[in-house]
N, C-alpha and C. Protein backbone atom coordinates (compact mmCIF):
# COMPACT_ATOMS: atom_id res chain seq x y z
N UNK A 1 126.27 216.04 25.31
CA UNK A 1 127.01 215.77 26.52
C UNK A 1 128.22 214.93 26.18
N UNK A 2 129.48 215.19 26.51
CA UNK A 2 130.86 214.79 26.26
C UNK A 2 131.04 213.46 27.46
N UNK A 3 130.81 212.70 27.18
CA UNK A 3 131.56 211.17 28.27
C UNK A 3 132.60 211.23 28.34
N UNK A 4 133.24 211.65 29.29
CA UNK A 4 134.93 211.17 29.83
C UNK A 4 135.27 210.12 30.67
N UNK A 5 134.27 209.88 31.17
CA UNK A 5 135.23 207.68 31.23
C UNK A 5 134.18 207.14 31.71
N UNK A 6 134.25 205.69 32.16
CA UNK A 6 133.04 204.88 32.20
C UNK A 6 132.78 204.79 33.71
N UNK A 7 131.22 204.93 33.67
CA UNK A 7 130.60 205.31 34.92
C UNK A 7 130.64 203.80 35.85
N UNK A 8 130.89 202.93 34.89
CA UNK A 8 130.90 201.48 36.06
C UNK A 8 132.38 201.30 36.74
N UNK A 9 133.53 201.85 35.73
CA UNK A 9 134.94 201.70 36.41
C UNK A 9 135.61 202.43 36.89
N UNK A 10 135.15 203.79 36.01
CA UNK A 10 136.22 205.13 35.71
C UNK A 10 137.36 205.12 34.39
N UNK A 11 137.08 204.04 34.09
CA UNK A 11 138.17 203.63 32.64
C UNK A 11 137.79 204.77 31.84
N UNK A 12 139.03 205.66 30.81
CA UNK A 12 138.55 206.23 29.69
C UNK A 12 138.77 205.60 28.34
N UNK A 13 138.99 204.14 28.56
CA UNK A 13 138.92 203.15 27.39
C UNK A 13 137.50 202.55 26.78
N UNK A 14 136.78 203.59 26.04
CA UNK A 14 135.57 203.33 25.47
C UNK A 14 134.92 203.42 24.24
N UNK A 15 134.56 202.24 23.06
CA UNK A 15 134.34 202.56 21.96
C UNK A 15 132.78 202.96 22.01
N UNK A 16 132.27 203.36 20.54
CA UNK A 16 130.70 203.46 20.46
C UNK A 16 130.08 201.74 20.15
N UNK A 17 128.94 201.60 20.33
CA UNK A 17 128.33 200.67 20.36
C UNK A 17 126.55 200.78 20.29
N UNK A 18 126.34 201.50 19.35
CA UNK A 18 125.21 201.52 18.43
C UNK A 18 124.58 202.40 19.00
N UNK A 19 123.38 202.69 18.69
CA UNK A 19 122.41 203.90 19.29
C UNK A 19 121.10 203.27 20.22
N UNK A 20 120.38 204.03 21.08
CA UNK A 20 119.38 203.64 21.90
C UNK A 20 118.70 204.30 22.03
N UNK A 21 117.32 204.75 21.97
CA UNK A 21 116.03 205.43 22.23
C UNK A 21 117.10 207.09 21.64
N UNK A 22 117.11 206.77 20.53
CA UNK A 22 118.25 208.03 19.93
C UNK A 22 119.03 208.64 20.70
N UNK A 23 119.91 207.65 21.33
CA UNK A 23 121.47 208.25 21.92
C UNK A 23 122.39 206.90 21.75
N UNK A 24 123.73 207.71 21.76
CA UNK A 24 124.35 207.11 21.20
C UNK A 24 125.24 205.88 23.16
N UNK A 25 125.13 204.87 22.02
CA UNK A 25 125.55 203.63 23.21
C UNK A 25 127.38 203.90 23.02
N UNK A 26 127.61 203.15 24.50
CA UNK A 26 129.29 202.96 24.79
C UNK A 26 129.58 201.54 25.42
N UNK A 27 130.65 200.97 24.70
CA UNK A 27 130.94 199.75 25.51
C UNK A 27 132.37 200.70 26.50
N UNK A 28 132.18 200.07 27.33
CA UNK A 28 134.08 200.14 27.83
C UNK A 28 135.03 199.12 27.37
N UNK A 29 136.12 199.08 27.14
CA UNK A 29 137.02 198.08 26.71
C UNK A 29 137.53 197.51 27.97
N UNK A 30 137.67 198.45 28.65
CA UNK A 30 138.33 197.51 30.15
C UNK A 30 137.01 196.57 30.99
N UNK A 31 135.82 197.02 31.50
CA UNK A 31 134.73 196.00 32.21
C UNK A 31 133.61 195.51 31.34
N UNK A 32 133.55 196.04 30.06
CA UNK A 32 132.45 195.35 29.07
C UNK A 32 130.73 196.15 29.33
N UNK A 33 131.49 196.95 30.04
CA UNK A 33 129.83 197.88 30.78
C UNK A 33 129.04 198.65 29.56
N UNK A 34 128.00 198.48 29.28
CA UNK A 34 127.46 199.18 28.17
C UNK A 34 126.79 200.69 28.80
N UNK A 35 127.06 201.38 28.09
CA UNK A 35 126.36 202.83 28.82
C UNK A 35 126.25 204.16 28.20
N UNK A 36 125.14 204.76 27.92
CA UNK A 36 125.07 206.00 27.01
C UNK A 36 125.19 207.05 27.79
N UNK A 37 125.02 207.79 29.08
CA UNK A 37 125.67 209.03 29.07
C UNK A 37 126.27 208.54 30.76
N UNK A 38 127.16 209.72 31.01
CA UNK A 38 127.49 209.39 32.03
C UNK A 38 126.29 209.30 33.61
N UNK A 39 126.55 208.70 34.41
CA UNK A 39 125.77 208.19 35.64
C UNK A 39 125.54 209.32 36.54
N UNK A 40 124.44 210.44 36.77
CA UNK A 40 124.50 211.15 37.63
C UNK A 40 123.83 211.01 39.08
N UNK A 41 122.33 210.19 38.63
CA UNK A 41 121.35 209.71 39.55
C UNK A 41 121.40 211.05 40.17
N UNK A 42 119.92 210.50 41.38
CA UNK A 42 119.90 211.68 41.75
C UNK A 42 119.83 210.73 43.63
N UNK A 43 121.10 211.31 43.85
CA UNK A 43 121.78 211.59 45.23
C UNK A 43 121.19 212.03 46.31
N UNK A 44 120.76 211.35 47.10
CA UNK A 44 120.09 212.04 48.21
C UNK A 44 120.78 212.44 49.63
N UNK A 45 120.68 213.61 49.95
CA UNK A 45 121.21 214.19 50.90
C UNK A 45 121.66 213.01 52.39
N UNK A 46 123.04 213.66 52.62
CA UNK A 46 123.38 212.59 53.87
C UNK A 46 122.72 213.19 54.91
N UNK A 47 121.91 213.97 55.20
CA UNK A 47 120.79 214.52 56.61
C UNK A 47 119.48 213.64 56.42
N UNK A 48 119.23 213.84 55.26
CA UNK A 48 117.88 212.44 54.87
C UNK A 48 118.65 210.87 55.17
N UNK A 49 119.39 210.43 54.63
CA UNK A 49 119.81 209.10 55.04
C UNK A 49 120.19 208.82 56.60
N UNK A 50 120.51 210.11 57.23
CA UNK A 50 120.90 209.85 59.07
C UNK A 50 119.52 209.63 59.01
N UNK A 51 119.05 211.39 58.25
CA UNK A 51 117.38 210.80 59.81
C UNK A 51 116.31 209.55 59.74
N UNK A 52 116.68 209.46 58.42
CA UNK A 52 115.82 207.79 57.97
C UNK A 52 116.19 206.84 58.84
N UNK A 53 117.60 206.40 58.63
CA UNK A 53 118.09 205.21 59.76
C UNK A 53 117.80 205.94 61.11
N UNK A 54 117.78 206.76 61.60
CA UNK A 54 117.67 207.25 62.96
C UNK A 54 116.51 206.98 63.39
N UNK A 55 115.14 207.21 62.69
CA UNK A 55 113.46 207.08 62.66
C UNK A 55 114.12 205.28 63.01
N UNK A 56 114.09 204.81 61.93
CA UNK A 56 114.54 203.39 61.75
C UNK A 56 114.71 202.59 63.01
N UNK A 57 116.04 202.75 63.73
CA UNK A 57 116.34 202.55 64.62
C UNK A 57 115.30 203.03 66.02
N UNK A 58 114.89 204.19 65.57
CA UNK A 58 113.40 204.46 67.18
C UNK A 58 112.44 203.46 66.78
N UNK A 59 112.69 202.79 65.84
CA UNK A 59 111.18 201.62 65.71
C UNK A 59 110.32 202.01 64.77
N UNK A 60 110.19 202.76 64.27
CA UNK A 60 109.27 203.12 62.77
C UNK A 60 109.67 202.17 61.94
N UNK A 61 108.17 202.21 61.33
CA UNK A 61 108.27 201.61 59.96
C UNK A 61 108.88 202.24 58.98
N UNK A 62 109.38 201.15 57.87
CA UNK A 62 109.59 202.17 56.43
C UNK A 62 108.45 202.95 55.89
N UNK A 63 107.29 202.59 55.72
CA UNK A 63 106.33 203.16 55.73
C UNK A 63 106.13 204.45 56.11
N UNK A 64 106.19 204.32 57.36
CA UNK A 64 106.08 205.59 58.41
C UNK A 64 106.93 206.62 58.31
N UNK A 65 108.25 205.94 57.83
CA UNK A 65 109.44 206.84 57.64
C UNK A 65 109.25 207.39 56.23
N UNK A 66 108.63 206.78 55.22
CA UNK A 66 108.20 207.83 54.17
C UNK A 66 107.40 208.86 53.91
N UNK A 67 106.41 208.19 54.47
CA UNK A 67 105.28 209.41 54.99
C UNK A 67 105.98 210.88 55.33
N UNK A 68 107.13 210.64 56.70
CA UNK A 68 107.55 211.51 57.27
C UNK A 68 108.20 212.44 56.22
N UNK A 69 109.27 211.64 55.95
CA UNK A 69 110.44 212.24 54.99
C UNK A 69 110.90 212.42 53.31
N UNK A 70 109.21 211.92 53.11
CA UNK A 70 108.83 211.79 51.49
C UNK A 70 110.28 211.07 50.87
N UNK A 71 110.79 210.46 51.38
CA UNK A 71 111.74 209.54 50.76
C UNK A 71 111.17 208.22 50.69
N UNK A 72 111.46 207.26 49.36
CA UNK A 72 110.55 206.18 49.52
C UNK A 72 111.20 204.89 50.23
N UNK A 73 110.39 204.32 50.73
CA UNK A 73 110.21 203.07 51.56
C UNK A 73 111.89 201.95 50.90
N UNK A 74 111.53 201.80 49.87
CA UNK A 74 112.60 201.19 49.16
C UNK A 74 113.55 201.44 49.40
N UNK A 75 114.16 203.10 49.09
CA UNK A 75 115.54 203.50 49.01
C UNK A 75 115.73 203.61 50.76
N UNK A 76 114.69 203.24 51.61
CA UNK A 76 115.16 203.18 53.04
C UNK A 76 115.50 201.76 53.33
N UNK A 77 114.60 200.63 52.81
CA UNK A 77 115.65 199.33 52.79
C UNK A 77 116.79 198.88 52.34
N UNK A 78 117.08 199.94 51.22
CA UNK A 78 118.67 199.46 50.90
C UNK A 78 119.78 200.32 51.33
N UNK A 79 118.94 201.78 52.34
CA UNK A 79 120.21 201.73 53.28
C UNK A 79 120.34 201.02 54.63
N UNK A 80 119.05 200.59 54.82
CA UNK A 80 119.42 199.61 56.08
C UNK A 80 120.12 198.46 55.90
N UNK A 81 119.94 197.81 54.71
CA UNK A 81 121.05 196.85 53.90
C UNK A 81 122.42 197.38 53.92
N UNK A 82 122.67 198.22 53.29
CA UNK A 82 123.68 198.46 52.80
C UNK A 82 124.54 198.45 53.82
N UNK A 83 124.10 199.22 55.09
CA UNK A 83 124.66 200.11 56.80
C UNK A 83 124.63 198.62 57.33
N UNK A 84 124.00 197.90 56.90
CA UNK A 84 123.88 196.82 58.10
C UNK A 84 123.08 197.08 59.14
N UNK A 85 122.43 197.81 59.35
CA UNK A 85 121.39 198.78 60.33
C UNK A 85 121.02 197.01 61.09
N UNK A 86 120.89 196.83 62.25
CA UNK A 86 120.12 196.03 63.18
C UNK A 86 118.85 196.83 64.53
N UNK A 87 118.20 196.74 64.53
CA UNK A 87 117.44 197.25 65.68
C UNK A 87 116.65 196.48 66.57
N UNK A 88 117.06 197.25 67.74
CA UNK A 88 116.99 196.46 69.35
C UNK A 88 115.36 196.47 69.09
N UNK A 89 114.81 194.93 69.74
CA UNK A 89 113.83 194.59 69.45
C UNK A 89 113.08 194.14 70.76
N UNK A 90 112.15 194.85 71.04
CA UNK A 90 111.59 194.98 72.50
C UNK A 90 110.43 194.71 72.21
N UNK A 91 109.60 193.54 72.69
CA UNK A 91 107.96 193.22 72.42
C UNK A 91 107.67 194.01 73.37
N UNK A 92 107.71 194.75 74.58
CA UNK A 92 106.74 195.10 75.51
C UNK A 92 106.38 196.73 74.86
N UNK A 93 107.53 197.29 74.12
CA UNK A 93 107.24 198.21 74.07
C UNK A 93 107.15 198.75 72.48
N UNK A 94 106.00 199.79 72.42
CA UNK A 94 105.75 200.37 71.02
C UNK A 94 106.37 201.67 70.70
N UNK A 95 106.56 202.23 69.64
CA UNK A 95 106.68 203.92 69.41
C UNK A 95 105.77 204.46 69.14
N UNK A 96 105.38 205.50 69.22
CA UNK A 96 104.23 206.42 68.86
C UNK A 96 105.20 207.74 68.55
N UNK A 97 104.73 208.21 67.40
CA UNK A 97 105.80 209.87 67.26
C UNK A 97 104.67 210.72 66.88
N UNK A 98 105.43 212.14 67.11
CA UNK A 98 104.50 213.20 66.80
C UNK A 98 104.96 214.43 66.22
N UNK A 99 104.63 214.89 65.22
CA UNK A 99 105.22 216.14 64.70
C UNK A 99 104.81 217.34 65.27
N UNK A 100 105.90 218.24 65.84
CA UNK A 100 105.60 219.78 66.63
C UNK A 100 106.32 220.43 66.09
N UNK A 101 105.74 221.63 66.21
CA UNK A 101 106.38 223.09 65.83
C UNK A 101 107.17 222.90 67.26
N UNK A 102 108.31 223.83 67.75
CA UNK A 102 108.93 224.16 68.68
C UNK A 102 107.94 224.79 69.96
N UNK A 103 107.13 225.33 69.55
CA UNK A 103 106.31 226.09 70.45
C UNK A 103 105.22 224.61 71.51
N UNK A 104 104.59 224.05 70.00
CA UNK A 104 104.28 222.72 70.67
C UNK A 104 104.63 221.68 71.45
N UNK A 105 106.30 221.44 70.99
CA UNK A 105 106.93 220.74 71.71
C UNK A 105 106.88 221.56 73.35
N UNK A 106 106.98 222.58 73.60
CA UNK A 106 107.84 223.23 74.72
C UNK A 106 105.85 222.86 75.59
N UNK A 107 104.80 223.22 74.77
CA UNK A 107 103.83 222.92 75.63
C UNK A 107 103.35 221.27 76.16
N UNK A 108 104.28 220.63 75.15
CA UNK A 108 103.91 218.98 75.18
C UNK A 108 104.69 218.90 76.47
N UNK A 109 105.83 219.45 76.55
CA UNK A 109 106.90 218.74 77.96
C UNK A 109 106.18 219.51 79.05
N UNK A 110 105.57 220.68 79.01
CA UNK A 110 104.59 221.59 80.44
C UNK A 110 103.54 220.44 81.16
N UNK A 111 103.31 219.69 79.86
CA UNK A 111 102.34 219.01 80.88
C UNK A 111 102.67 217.32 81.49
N UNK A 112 102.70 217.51 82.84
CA UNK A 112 103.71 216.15 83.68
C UNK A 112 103.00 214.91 83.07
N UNK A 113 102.04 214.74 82.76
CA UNK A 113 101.51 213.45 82.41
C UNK A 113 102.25 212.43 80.93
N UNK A 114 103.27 213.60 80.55
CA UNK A 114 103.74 213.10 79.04
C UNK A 114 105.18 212.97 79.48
N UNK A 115 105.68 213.49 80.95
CA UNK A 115 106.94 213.13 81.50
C UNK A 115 106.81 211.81 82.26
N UNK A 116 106.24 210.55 82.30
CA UNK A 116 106.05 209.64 82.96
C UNK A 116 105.67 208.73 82.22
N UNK A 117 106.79 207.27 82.52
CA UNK A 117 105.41 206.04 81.96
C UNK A 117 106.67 205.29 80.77
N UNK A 118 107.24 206.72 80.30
CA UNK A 118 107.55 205.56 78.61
C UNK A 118 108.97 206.89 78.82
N UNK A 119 110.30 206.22 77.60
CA UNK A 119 111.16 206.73 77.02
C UNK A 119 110.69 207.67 75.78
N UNK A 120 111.67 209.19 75.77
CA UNK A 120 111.01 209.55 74.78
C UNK A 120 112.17 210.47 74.37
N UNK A 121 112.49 210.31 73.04
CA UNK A 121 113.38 210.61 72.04
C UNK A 121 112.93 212.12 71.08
N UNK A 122 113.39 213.38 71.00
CA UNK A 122 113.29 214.31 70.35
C UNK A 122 114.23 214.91 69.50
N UNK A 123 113.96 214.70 68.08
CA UNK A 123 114.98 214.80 66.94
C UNK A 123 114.46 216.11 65.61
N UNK A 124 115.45 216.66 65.37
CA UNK A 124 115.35 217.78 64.76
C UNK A 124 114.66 217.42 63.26
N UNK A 125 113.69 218.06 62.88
CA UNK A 125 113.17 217.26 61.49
C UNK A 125 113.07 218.81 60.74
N UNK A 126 113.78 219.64 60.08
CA UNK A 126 113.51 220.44 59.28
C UNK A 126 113.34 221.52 60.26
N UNK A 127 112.35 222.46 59.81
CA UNK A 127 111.68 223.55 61.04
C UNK A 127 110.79 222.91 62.25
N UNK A 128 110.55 221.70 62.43
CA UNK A 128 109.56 221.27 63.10
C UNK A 128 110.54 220.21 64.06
N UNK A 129 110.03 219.45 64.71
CA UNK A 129 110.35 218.49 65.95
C UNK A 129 109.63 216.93 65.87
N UNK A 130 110.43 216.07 65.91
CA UNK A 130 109.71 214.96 65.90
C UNK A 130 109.90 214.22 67.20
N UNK A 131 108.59 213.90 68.45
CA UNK A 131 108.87 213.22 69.17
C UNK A 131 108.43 211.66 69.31
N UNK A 132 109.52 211.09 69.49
CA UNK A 132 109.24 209.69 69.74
C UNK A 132 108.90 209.20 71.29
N UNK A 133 107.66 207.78 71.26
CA UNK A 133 108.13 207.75 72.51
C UNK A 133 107.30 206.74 72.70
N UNK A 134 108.55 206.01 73.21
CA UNK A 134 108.19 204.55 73.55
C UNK A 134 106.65 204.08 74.73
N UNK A 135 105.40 203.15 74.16
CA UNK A 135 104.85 203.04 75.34
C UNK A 135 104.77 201.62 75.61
N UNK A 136 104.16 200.97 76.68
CA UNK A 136 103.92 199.90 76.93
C UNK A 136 102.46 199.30 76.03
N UNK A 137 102.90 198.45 75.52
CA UNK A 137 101.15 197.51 74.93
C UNK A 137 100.36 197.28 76.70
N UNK A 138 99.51 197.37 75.94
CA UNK A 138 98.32 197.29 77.04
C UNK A 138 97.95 196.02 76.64
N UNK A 139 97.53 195.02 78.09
CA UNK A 139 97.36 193.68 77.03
C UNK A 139 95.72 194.01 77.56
């Protein structure tokens, strides 16, 4: 693999600087960044990072939000860091969500007892439906 400039600056001012787990090391001359091949990571889709903060913001846990979106817990705290993410914080009320096929969803809203009582949020998750929806704690 050919390095064309340094993944911490973009500088293409870079000598060699010894070998590592058999590859060859790079200093940069301009930030002092040591680094053997260039930085590709692996990038996660901007539809996963909305719907994470979006779960986020309905009141889920990180937890919960991994479960959902097999993205891990971690890389969901450091985009709520990163975004600055804040969320409105209501003791009276909880979330409860539920995963539906479309067909499910359309029978969940038929029945009036799930139209009353609480707020409830429905967001596109892949082929399926995720509904949120706020209830009251029962004391």
């Amino acid at each position: 693999m050919e390095i064309e400039t340094c993944p911490n600056c973009g500088s293409a001012k870079y000598i060699k600087s010894g070998i590592v787990n058999n590859r060859q090391r790079f200093k940069c001359k301009s930030c002092s960044y040591f680094f053997s091949v260039n930085k590709i990571g692996k990038k996660i889709d901007d539809y996963y990072v909305n719907k994470a903060l979006q779960l986020y913001l309905e009141g889920l846990t990180y937890r919960e939000i991994e479960r959902i979106l097999g993205i891990s817990h971690v890389s969901i705290m450091n985009w709520v860091k990163k975004y600055n993410i804040k969320r409105p914080y209501n003791a009276n009320y909880h979330p409860t969500y539920k995963i539906l096929s479309a067909s499910e969803l359309s029978n969940y809203f038929q029945n009036v007892n799930n139209l009353s009582g609480a707020g409830v949020v429905v967001t596109e998750l892949g082929d399926k439906f995720m509904l949120i929806k706020w209830e009251r704690f029962r004391d």
